[in-house]
N, C-alpha and C. Protein backbone atom coordinates (compact mmCIF):
# COMPACT_ATOMS: atom_id res chain seq x y z
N UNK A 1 108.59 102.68 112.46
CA UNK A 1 108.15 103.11 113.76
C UNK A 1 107.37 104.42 113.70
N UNK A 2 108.07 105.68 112.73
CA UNK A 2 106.69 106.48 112.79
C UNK A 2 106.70 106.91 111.45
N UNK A 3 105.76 108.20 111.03
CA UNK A 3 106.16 108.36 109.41
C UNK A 3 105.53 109.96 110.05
N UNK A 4 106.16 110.74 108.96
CA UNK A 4 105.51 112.03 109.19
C UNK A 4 105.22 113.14 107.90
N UNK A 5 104.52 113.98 108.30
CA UNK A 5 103.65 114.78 107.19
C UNK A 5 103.63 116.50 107.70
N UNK A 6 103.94 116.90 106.65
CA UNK A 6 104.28 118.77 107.07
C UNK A 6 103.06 119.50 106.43
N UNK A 7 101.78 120.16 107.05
CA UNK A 7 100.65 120.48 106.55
C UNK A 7 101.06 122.06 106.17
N UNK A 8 101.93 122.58 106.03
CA UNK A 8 102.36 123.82 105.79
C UNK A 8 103.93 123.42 105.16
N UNK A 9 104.07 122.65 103.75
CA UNK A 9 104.92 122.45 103.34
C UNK A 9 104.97 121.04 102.67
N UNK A 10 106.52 120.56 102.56
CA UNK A 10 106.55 119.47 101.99
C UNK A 10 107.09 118.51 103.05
N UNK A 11 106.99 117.06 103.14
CA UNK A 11 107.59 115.96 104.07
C UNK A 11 109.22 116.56 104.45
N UNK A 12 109.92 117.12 103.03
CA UNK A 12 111.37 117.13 103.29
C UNK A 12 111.52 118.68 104.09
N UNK A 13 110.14 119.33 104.74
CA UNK A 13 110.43 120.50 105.24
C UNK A 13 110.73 120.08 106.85
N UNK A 14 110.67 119.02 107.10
CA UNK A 14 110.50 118.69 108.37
C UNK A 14 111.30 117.38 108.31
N UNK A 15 112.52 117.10 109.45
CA UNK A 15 113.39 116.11 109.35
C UNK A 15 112.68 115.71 111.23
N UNK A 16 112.90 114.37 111.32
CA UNK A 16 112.33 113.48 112.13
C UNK A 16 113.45 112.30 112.45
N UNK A 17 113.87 112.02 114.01
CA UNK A 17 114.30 111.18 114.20
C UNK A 17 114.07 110.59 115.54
N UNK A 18 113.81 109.04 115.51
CA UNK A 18 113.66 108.65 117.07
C UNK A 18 114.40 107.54 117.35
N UNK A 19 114.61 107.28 118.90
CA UNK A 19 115.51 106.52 119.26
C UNK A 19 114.61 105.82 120.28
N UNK A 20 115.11 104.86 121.07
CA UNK A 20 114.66 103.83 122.06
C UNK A 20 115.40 103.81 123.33
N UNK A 21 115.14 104.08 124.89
CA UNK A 21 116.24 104.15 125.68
C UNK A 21 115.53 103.84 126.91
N UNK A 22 115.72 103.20 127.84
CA UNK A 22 114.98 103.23 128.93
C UNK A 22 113.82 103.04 129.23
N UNK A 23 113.12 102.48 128.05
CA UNK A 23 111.43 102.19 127.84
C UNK A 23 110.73 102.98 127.89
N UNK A 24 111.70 104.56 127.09
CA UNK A 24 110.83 105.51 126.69
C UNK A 24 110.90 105.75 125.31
N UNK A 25 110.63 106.59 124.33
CA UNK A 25 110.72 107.30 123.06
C UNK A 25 111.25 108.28 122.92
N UNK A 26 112.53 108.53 122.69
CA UNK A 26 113.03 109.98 121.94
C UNK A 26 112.90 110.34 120.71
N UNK A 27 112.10 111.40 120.63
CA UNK A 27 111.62 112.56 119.30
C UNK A 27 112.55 113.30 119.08
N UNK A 28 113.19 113.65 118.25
CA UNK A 28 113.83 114.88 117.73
C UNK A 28 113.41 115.21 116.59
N UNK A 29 112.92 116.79 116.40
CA UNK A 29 111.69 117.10 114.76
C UNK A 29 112.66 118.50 114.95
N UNK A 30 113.18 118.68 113.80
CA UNK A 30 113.93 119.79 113.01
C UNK A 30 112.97 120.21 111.75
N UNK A 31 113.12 121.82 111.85
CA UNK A 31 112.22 122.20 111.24
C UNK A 31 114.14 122.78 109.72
N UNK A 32 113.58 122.67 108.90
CA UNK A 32 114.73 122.52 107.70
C UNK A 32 114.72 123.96 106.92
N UNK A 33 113.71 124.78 107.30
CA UNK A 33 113.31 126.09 106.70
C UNK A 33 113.41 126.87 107.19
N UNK A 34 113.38 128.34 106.79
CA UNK A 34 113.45 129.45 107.48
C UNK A 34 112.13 129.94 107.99
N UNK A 35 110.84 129.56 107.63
CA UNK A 35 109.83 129.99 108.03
C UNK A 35 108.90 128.97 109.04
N UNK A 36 107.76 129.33 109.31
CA UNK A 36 107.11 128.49 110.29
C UNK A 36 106.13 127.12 109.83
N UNK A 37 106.00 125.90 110.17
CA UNK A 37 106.01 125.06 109.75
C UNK A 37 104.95 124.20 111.23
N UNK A 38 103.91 123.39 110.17
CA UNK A 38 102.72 122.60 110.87
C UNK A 38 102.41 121.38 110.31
N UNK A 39 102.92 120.53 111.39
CA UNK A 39 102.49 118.55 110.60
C UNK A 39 102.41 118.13 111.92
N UNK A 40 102.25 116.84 111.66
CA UNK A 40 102.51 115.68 112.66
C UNK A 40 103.36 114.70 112.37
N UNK A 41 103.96 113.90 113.55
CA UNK A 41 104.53 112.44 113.65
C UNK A 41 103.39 111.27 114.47
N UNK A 42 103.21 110.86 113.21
CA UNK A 42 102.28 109.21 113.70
C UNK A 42 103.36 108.07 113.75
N UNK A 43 103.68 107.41 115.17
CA UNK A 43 103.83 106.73 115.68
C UNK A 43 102.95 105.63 115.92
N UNK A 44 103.72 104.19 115.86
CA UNK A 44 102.70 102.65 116.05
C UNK A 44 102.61 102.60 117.41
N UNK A 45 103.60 102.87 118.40
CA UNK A 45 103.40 102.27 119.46
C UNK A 45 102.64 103.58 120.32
N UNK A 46 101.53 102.90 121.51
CA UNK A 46 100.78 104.49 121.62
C UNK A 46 101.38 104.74 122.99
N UNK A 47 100.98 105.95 122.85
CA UNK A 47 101.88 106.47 124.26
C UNK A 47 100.80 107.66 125.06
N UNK A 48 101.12 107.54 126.86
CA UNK A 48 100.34 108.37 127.24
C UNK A 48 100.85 109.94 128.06
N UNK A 49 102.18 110.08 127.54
CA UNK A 49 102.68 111.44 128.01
C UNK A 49 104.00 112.01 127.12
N UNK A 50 103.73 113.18 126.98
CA UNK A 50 104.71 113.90 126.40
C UNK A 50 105.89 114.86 127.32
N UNK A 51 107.13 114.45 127.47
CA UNK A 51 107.77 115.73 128.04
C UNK A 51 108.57 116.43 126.97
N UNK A 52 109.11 117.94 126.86
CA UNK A 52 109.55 118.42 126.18
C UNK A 52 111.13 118.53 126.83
N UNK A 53 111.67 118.32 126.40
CA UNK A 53 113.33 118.67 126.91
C UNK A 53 114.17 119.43 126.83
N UNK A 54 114.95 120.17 127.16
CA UNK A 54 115.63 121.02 127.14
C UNK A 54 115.57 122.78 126.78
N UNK A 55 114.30 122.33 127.25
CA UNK A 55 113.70 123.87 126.50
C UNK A 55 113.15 123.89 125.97
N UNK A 56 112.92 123.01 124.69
CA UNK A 56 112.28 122.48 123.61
C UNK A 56 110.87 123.23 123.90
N UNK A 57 110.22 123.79 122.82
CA UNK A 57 108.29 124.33 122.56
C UNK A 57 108.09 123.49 120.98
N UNK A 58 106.74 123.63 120.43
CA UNK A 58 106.40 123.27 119.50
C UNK A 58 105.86 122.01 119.58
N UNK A 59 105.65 120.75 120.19
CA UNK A 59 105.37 119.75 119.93
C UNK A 59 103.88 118.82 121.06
N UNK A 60 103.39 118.90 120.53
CA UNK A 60 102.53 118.24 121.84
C UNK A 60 101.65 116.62 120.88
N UNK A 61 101.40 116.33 122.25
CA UNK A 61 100.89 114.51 121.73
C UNK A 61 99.22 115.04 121.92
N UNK A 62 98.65 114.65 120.51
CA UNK A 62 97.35 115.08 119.83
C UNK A 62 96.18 113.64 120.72
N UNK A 63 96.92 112.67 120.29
CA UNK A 63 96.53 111.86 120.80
C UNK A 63 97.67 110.44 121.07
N UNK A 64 97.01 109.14 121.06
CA UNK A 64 98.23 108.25 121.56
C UNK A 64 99.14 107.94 119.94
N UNK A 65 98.63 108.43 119.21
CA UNK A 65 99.37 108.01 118.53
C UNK A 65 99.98 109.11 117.59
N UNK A 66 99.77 110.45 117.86
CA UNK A 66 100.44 111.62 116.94
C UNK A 66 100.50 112.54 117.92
N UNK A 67 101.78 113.09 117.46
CA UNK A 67 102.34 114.42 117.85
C UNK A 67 101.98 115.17 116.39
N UNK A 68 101.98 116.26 117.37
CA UNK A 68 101.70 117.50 116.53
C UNK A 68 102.76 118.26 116.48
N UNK A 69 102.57 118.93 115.52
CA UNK A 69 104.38 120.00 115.53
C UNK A 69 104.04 121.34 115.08
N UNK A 70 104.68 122.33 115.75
CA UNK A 70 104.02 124.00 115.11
C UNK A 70 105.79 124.06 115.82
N UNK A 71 106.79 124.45 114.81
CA UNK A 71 108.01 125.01 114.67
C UNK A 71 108.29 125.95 114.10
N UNK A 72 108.76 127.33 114.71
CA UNK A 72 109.59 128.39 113.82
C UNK A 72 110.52 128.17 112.60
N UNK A 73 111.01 128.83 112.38
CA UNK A 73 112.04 128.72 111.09
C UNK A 73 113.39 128.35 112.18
N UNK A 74 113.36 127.11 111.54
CA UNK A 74 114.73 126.29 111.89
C UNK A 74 114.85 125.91 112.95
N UNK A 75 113.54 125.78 113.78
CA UNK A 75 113.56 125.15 114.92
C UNK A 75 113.52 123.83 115.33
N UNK A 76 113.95 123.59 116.46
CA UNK A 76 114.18 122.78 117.00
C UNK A 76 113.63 121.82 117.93
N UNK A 77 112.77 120.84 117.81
CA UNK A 77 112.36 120.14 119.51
C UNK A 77 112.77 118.87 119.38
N UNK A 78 113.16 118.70 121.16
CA UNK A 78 113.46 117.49 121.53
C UNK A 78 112.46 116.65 122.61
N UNK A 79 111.82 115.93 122.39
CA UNK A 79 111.12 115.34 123.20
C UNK A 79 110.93 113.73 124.02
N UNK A 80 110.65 113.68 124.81
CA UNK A 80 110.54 112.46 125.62
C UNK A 80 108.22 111.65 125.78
N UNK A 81 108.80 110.39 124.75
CA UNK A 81 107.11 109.96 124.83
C UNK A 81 107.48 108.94 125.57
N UNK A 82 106.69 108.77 126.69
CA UNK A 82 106.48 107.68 127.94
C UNK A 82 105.52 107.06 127.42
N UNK A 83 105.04 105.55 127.13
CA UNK A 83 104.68 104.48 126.54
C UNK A 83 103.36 103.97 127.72
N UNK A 84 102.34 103.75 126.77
CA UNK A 84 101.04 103.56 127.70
C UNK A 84 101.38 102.36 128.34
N UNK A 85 101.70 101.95 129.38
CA UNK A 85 101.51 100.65 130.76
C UNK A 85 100.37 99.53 130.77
């Protein structure tokens, strides 16, 4: 469902997990380091909105099919992708 890439590091600097719920997409991208950290998550299915949750910064949808990620050291986002109609 997606695969992801850390352009300021290695794949294992950046942990990635998503779930399925309500005929939306849940993102969760943990940053695994102490310093600041830049990749994306490419996703198959495309989507046309990003919400951030709980506070969550760092993540925005580049286009329908990648998020982008700019995380502090050991940060955290949780996000919600709503699925193009």
């Amino acid at each position: 469902m997606f695969a992801h890439s850390c352009a300021t590091g290695t794949a294992n600097d950046m942990c990635v997990r998503t779930w399925r719920y309500d005929g939306a997409v849940y993102l969760v991208v943990a940053n695994t380091t102490r310093r600041q950290i830049k990749g994306k998550v490419d996703v198959k299915a495309a989507f046309e909105k990003i919400t951030m949750l709980n506070g969550s910064k760092g993540c925005a949808l580049k286009d329908q099919h990648t998020v982008s990620v700019a995380l502090d050291g050991l940060g955290v986002a949780f996000v919600r992708l709503d699925l193009v109609r």
